[in-house]
ModelCIF file with pLDDT and N, C-alpha, C, O atoms, coordinates in Angstrom:
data_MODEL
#
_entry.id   MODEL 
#
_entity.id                         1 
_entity.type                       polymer 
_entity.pdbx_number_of_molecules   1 
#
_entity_poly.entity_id                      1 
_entity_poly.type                           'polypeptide(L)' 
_entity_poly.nstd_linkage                   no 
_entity_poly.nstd_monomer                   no 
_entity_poly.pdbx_seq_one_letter_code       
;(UNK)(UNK)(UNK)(UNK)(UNK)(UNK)(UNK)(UNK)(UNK)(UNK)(UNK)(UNK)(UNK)(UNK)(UNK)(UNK)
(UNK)(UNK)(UNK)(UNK)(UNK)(UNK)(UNK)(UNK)(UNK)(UNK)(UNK)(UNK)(UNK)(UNK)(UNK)(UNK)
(UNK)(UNK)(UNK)(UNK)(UNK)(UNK)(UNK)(UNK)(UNK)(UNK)(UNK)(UNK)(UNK)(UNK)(UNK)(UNK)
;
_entity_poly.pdbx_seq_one_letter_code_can   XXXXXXXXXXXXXXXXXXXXXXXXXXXXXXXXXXXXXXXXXXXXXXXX 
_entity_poly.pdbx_strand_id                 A 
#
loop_
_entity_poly_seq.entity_id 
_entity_poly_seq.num 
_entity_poly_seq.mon_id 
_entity_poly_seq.hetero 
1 1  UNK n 
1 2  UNK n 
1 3  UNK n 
1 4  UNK n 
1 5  UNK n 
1 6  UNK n 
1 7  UNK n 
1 8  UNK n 
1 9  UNK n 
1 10 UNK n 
1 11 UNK n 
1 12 UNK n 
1 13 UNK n 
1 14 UNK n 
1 15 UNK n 
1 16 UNK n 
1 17 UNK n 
1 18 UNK n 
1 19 UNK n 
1 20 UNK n 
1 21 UNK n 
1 22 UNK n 
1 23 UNK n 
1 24 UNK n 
1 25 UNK n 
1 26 UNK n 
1 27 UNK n 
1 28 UNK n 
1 29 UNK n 
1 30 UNK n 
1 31 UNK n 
1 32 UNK n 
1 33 UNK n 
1 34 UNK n 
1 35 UNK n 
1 36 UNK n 
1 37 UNK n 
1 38 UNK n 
1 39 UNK n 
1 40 UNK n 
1 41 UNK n 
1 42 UNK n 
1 43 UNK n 
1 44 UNK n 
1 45 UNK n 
1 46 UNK n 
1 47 UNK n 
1 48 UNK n 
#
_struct_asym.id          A 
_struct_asym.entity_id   1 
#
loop_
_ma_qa_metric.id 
_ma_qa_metric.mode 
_ma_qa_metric.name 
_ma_qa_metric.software_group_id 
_ma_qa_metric.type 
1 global pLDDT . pLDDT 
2 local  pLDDT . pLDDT 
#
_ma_qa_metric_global.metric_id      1 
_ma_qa_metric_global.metric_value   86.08 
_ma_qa_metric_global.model_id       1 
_ma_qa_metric_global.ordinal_id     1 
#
loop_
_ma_qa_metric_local.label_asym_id 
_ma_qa_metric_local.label_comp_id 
_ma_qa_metric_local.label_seq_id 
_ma_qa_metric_local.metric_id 
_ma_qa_metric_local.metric_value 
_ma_qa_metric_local.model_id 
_ma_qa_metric_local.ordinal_id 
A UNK 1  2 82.00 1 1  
A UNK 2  2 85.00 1 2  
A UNK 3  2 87.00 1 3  
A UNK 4  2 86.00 1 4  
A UNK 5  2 84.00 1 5  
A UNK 6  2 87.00 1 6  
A UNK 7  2 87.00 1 7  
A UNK 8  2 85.00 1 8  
A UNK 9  2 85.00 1 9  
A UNK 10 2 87.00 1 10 
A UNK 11 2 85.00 1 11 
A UNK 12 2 83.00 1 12 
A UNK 13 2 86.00 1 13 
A UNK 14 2 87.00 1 14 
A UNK 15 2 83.00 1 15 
A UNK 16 2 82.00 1 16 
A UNK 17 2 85.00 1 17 
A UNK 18 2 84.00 1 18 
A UNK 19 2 80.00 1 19 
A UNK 20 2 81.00 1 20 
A UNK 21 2 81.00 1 21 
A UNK 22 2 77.00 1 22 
A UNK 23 2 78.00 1 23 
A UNK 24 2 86.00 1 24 
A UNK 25 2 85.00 1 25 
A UNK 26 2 86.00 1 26 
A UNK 27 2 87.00 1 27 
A UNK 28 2 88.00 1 28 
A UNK 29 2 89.00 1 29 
A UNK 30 2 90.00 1 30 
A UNK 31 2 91.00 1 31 
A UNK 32 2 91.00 1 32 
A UNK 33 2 89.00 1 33 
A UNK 34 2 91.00 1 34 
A UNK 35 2 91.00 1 35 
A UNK 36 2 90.00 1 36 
A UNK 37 2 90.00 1 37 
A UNK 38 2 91.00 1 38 
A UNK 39 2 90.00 1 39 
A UNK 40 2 88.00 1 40 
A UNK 41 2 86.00 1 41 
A UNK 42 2 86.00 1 42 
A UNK 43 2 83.00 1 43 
A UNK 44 2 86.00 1 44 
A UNK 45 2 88.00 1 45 
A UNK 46 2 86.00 1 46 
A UNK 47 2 87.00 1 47 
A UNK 48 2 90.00 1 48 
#
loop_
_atom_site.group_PDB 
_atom_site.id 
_atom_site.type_symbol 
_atom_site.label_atom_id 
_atom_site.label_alt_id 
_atom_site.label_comp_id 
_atom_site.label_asym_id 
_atom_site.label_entity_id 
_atom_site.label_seq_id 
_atom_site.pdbx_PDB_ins_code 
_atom_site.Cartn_x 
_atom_site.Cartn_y 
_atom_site.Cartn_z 
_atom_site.occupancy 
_atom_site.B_iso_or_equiv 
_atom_site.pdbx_formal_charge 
_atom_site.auth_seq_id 
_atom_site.auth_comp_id 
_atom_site.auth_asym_id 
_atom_site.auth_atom_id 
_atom_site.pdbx_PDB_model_num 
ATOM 1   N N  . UNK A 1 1  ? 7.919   30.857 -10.042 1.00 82.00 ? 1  UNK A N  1 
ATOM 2   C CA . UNK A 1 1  ? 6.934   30.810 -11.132 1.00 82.00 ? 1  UNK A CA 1 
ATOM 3   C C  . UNK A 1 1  ? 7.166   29.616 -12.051 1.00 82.00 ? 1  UNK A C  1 
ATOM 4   O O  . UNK A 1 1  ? 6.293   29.102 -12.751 1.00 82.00 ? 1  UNK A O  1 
ATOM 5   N N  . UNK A 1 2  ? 8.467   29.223 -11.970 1.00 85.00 ? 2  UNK A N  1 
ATOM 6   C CA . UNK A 1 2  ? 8.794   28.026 -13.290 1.00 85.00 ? 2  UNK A CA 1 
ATOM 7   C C  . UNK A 1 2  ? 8.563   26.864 -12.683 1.00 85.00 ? 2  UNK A C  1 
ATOM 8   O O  . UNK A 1 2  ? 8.161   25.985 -13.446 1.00 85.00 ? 2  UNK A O  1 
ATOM 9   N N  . UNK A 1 3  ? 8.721   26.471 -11.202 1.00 87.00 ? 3  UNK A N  1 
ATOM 10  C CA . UNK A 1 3  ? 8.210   25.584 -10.231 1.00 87.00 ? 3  UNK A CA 1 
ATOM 11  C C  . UNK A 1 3  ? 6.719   25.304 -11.080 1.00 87.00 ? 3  UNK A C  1 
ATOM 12  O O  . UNK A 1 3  ? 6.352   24.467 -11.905 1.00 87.00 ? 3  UNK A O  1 
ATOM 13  N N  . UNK A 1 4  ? 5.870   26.879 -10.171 1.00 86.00 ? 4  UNK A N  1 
ATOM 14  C CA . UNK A 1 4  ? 4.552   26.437 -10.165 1.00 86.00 ? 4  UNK A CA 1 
ATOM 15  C C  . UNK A 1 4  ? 3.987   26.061 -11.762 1.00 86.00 ? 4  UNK A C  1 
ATOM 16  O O  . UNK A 1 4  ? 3.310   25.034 -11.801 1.00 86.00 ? 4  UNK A O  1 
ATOM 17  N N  . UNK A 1 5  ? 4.149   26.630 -12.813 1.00 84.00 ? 5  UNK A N  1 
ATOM 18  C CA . UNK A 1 5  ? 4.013   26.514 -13.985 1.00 84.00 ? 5  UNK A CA 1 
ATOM 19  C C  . UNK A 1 5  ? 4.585   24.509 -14.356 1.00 84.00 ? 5  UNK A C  1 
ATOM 20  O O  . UNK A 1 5  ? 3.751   23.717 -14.795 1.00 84.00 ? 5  UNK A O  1 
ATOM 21  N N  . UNK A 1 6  ? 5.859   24.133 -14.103 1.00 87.00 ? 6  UNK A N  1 
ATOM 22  C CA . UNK A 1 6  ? 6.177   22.722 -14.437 1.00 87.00 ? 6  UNK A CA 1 
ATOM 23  C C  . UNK A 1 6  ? 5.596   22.218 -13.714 1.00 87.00 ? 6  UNK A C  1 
ATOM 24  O O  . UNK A 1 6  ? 5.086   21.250 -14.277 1.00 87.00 ? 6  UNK A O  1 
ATOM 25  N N  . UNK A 1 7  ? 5.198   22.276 -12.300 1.00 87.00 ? 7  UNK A N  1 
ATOM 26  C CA . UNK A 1 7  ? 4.619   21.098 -11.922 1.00 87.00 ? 7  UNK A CA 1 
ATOM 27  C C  . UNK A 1 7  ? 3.086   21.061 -11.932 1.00 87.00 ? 7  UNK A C  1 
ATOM 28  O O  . UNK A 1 7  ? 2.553   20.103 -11.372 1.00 87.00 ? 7  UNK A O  1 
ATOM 29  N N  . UNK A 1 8  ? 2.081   22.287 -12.683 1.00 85.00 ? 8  UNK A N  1 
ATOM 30  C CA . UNK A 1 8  ? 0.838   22.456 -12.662 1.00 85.00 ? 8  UNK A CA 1 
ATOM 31  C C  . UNK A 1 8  ? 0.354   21.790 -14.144 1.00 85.00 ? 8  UNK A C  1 
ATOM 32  O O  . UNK A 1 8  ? -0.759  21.265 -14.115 1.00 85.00 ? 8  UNK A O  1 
ATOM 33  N N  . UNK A 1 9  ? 1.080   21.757 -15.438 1.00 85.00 ? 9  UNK A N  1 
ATOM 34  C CA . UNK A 1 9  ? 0.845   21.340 -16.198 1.00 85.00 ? 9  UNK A CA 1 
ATOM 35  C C  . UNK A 1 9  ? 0.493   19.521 -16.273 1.00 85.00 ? 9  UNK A C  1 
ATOM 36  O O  . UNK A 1 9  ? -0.606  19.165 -16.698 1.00 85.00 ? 9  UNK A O  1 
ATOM 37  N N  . UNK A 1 10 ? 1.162   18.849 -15.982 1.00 87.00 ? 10 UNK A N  1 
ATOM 38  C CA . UNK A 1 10 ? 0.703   17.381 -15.999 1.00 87.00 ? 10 UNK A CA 1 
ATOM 39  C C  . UNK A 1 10 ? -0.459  17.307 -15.034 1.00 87.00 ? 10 UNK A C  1 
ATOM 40  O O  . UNK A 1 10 ? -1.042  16.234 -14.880 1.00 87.00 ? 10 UNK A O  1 
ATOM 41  N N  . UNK A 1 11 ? -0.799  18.323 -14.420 1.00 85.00 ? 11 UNK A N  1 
ATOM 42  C CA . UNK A 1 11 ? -2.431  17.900 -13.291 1.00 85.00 ? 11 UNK A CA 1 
ATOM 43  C C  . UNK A 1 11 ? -3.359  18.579 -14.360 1.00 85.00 ? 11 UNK A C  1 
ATOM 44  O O  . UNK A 1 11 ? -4.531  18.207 -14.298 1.00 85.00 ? 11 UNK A O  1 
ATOM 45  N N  . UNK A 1 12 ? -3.093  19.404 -15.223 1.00 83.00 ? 12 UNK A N  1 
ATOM 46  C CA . UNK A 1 12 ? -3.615  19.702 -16.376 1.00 83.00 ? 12 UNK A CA 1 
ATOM 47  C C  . UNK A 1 12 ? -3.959  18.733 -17.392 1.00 83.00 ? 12 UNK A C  1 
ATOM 48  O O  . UNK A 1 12 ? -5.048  18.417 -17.872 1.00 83.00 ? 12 UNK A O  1 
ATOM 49  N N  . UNK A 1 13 ? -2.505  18.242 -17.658 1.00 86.00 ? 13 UNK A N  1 
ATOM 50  C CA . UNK A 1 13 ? -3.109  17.316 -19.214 1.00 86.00 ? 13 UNK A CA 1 
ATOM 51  C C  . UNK A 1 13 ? -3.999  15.987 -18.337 1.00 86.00 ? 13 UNK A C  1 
ATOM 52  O O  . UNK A 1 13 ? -5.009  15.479 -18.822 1.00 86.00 ? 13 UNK A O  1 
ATOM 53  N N  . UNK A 1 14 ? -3.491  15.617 -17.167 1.00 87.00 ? 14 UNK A N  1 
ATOM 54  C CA . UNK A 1 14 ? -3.988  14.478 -16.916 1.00 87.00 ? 14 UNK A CA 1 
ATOM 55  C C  . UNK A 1 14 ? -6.337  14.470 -16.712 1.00 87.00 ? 14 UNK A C  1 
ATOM 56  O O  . UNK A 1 14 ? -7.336  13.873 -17.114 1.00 87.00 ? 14 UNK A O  1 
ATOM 57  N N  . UNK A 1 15 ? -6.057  15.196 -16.138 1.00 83.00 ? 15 UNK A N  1 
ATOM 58  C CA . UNK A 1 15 ? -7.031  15.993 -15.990 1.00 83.00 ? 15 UNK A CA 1 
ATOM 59  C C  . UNK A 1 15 ? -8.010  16.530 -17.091 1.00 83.00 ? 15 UNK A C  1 
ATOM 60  O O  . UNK A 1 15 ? -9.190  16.714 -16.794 1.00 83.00 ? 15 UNK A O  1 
ATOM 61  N N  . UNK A 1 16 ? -7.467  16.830 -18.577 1.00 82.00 ? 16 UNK A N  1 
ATOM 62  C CA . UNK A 1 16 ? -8.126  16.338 -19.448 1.00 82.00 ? 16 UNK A CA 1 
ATOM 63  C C  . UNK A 1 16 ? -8.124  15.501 -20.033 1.00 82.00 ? 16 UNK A C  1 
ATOM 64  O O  . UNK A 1 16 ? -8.954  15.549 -20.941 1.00 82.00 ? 16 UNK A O  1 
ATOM 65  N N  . UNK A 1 17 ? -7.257  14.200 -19.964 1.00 85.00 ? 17 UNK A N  1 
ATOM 66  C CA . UNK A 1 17 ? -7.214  13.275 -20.589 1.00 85.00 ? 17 UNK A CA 1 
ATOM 67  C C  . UNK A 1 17 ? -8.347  12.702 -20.052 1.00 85.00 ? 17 UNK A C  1 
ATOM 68  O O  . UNK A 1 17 ? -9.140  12.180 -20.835 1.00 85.00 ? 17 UNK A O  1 
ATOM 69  N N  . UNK A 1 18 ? -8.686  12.695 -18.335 1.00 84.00 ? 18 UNK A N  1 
ATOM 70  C CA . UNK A 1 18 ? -9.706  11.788 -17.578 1.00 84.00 ? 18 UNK A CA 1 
ATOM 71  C C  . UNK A 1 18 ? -11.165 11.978 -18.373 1.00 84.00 ? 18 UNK A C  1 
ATOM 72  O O  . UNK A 1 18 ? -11.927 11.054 -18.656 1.00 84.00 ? 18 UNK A O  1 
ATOM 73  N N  . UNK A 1 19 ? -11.373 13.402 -18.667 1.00 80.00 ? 19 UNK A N  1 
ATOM 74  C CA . UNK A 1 19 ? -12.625 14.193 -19.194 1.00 80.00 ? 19 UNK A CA 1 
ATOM 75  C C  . UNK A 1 19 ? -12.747 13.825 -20.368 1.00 80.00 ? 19 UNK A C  1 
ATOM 76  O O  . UNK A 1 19 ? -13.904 13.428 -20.500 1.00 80.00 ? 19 UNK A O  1 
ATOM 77  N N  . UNK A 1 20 ? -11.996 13.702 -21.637 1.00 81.00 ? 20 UNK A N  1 
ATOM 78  C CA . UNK A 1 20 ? -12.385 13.174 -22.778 1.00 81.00 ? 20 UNK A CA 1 
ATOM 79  C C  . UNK A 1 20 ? -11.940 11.894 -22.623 1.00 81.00 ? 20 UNK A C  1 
ATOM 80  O O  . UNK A 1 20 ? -12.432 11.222 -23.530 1.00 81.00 ? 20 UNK A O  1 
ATOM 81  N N  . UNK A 1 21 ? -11.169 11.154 -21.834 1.00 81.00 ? 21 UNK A N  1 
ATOM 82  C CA . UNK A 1 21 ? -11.468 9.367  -21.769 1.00 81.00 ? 21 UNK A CA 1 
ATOM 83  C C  . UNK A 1 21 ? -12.036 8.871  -20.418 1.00 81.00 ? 21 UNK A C  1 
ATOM 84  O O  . UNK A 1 21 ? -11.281 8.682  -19.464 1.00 81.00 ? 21 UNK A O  1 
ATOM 85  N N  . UNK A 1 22 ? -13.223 8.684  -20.349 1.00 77.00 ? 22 UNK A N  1 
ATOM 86  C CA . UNK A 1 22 ? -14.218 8.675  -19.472 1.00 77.00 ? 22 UNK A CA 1 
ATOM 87  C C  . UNK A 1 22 ? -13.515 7.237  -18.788 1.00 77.00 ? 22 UNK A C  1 
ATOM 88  O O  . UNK A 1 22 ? -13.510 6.343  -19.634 1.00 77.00 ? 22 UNK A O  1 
ATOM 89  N N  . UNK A 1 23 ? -12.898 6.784  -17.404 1.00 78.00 ? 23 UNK A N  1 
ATOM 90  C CA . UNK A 1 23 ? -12.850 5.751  -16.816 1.00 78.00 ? 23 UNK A CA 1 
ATOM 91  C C  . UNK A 1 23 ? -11.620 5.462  -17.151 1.00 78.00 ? 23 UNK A C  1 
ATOM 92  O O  . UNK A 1 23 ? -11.171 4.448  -16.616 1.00 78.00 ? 23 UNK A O  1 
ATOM 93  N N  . UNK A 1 24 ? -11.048 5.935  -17.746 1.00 86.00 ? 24 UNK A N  1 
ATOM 94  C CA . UNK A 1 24 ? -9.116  5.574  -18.038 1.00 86.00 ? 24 UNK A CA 1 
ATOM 95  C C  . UNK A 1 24 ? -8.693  4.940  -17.544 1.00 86.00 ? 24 UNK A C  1 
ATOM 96  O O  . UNK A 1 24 ? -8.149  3.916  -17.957 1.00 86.00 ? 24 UNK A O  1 
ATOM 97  N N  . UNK A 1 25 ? -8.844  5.529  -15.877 1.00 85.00 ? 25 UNK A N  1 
ATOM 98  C CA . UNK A 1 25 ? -8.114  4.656  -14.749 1.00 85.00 ? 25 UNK A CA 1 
ATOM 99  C C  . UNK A 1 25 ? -8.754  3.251  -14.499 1.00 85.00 ? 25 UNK A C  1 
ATOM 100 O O  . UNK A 1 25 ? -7.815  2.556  -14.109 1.00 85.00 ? 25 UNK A O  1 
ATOM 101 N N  . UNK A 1 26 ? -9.833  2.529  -14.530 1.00 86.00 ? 26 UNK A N  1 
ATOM 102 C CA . UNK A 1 26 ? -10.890 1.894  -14.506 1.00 86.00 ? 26 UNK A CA 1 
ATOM 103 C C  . UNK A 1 26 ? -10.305 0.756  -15.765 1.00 86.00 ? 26 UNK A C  1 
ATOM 104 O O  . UNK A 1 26 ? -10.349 -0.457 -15.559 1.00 86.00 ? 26 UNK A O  1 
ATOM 105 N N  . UNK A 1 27 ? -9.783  1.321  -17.025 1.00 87.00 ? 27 UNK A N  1 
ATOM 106 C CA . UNK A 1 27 ? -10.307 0.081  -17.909 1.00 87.00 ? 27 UNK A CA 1 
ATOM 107 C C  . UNK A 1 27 ? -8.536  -0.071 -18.616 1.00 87.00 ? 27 UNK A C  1 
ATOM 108 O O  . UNK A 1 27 ? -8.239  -0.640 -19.666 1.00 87.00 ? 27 UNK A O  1 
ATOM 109 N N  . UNK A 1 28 ? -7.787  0.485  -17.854 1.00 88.00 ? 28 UNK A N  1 
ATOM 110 C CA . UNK A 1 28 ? -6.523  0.217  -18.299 1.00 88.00 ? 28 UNK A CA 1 
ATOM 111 C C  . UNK A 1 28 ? -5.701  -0.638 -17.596 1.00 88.00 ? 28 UNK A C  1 
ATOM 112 O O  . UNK A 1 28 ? -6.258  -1.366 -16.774 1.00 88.00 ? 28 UNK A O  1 
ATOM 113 N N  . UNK A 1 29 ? -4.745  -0.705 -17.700 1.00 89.00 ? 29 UNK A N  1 
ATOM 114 C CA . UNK A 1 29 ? -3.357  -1.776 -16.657 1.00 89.00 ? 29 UNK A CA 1 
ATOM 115 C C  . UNK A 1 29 ? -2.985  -0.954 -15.366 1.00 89.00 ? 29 UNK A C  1 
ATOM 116 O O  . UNK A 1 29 ? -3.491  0.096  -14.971 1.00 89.00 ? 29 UNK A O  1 
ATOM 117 N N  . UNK A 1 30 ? -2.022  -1.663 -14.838 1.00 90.00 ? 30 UNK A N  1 
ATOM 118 C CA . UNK A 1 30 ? -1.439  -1.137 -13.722 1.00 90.00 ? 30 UNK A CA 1 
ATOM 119 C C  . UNK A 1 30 ? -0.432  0.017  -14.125 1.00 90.00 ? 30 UNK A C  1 
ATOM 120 O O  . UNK A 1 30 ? -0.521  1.118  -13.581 1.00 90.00 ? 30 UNK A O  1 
ATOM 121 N N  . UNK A 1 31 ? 0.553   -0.257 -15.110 1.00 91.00 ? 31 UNK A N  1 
ATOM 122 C CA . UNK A 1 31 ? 1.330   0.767  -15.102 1.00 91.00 ? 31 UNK A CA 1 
ATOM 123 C C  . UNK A 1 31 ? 0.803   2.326  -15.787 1.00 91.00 ? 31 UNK A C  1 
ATOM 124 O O  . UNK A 1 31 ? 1.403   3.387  -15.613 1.00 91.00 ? 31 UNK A O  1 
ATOM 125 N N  . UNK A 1 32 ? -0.723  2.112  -16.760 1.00 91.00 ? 32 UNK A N  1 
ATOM 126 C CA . UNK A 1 32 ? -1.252  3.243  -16.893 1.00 91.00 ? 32 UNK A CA 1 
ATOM 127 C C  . UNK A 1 32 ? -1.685  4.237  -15.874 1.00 91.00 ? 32 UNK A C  1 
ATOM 128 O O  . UNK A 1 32 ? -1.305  5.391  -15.677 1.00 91.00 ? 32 UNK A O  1 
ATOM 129 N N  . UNK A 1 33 ? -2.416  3.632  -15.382 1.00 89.00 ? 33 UNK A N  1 
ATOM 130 C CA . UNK A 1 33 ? -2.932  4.146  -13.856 1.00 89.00 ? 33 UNK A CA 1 
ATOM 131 C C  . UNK A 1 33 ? -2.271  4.674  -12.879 1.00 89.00 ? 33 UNK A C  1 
ATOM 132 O O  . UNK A 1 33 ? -2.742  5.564  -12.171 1.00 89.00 ? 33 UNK A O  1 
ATOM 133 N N  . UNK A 1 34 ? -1.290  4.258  -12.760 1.00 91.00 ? 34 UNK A N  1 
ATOM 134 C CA . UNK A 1 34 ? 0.087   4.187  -11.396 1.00 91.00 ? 34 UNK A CA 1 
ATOM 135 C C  . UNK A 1 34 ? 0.459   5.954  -12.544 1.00 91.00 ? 34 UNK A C  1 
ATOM 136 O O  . UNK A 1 34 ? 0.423   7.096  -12.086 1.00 91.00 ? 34 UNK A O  1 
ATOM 137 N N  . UNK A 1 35 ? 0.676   5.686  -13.555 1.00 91.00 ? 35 UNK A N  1 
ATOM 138 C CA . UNK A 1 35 ? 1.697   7.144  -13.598 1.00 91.00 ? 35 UNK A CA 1 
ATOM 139 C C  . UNK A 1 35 ? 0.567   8.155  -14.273 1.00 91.00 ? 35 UNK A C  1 
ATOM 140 O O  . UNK A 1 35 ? 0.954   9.280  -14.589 1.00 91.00 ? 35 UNK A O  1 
ATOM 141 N N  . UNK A 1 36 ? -0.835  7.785  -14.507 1.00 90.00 ? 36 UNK A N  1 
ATOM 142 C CA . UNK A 1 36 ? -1.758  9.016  -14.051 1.00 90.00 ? 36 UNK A CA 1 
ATOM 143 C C  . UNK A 1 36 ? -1.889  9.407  -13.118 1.00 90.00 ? 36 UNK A C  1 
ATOM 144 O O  . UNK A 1 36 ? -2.065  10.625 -13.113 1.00 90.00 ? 36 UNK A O  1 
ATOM 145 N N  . UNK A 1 37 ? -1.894  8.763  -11.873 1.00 90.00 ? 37 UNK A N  1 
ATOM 146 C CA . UNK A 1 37 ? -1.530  9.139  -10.060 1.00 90.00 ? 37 UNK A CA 1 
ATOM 147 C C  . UNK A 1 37 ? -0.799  9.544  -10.259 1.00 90.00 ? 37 UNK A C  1 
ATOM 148 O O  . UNK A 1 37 ? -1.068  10.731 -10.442 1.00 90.00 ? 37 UNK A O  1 
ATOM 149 N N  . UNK A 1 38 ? 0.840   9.237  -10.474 1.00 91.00 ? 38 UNK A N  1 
ATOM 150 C CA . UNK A 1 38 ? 1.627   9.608  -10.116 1.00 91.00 ? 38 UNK A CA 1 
ATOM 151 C C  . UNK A 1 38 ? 1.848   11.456 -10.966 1.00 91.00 ? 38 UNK A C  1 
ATOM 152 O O  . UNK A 1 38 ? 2.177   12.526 -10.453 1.00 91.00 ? 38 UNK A O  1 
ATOM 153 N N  . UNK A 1 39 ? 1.547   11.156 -12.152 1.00 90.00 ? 39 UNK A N  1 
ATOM 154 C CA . UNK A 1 39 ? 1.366   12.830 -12.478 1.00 90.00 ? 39 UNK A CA 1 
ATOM 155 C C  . UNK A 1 39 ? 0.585   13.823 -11.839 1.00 90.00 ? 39 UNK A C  1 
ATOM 156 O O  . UNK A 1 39 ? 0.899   14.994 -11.627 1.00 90.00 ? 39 UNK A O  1 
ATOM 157 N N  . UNK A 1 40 ? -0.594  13.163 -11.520 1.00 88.00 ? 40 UNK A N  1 
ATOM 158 C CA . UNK A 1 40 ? -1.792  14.056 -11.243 1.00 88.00 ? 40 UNK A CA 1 
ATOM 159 C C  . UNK A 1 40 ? -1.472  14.876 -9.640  1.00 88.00 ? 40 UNK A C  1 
ATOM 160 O O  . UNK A 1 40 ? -2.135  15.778 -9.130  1.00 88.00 ? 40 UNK A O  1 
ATOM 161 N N  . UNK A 1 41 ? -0.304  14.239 -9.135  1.00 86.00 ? 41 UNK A N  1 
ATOM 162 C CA . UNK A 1 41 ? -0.134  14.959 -8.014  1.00 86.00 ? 41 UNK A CA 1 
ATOM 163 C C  . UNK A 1 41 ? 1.050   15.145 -7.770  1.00 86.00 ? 41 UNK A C  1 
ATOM 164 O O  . UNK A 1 41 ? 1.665   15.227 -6.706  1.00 86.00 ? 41 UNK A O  1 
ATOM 165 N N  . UNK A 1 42 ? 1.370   15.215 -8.883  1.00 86.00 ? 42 UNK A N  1 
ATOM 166 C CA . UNK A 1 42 ? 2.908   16.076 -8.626  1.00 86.00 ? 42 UNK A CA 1 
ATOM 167 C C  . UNK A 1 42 ? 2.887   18.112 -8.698  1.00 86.00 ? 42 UNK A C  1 
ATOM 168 O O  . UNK A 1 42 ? 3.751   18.985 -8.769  1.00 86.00 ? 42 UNK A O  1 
ATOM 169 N N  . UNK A 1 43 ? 1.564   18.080 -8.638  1.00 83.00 ? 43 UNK A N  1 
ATOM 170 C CA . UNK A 1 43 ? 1.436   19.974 -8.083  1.00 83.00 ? 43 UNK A CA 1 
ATOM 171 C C  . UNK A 1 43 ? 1.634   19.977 -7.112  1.00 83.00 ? 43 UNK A C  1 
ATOM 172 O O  . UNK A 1 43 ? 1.750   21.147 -6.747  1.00 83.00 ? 43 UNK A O  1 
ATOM 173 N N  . UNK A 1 44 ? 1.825   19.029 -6.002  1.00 86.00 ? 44 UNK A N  1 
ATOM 174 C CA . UNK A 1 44 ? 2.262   18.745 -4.646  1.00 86.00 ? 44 UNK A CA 1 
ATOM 175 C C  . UNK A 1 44 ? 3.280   19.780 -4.419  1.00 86.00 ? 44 UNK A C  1 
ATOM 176 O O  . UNK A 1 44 ? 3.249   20.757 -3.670  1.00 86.00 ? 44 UNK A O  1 
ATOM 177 N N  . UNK A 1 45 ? 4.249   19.333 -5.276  1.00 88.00 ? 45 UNK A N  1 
ATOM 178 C CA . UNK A 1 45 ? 5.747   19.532 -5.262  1.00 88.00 ? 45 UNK A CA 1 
ATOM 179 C C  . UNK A 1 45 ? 5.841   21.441 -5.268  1.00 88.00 ? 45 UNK A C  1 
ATOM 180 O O  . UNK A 1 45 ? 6.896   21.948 -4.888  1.00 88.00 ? 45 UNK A O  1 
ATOM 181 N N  . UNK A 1 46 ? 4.750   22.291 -5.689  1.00 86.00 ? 46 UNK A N  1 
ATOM 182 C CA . UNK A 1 46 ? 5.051   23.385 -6.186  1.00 86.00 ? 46 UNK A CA 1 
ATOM 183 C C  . UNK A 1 46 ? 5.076   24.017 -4.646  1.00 86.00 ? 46 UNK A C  1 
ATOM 184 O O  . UNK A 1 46 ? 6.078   24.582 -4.208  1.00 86.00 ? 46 UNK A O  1 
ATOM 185 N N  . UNK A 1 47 ? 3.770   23.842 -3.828  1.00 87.00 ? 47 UNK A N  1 
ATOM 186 C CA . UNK A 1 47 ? 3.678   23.882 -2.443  1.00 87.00 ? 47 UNK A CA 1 
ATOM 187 C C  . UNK A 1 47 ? 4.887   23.798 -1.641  1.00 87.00 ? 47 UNK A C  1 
ATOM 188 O O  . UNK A 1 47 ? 5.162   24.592 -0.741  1.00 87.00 ? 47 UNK A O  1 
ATOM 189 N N  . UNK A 1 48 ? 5.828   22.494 -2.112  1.00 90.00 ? 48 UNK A N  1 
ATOM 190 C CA . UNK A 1 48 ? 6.761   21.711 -1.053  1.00 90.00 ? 48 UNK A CA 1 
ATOM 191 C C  . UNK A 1 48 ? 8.472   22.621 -1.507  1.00 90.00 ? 48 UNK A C  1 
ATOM 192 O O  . UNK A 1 48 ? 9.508   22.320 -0.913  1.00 90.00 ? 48 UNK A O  1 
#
């Protein structure tokens, strides 16, 4: 449960961050972008 709970939250915040900042990924740098990917699928891990 503490798995699925830590690794479900950052696909959460990221996920609303995308919704109230429309194009994030689109109008920012490389290293913004790279670790919104890289959060947004770390629920991977709860599966693995």
């Amino acid at each position: 449960s503490i798995v699925y709970v830590v690794t479900w939250l950052p696909t959460l915040v990221v996920n609303g961050v995308k919704v109230l900042s429309h194009g994030i990924e689109e109008h920012s740098a490389p290293p913004v972008y790279i670790t919104l990917r890289f959060l947004n699928s770390l629920f991977t891990l709860n599966n693995v």
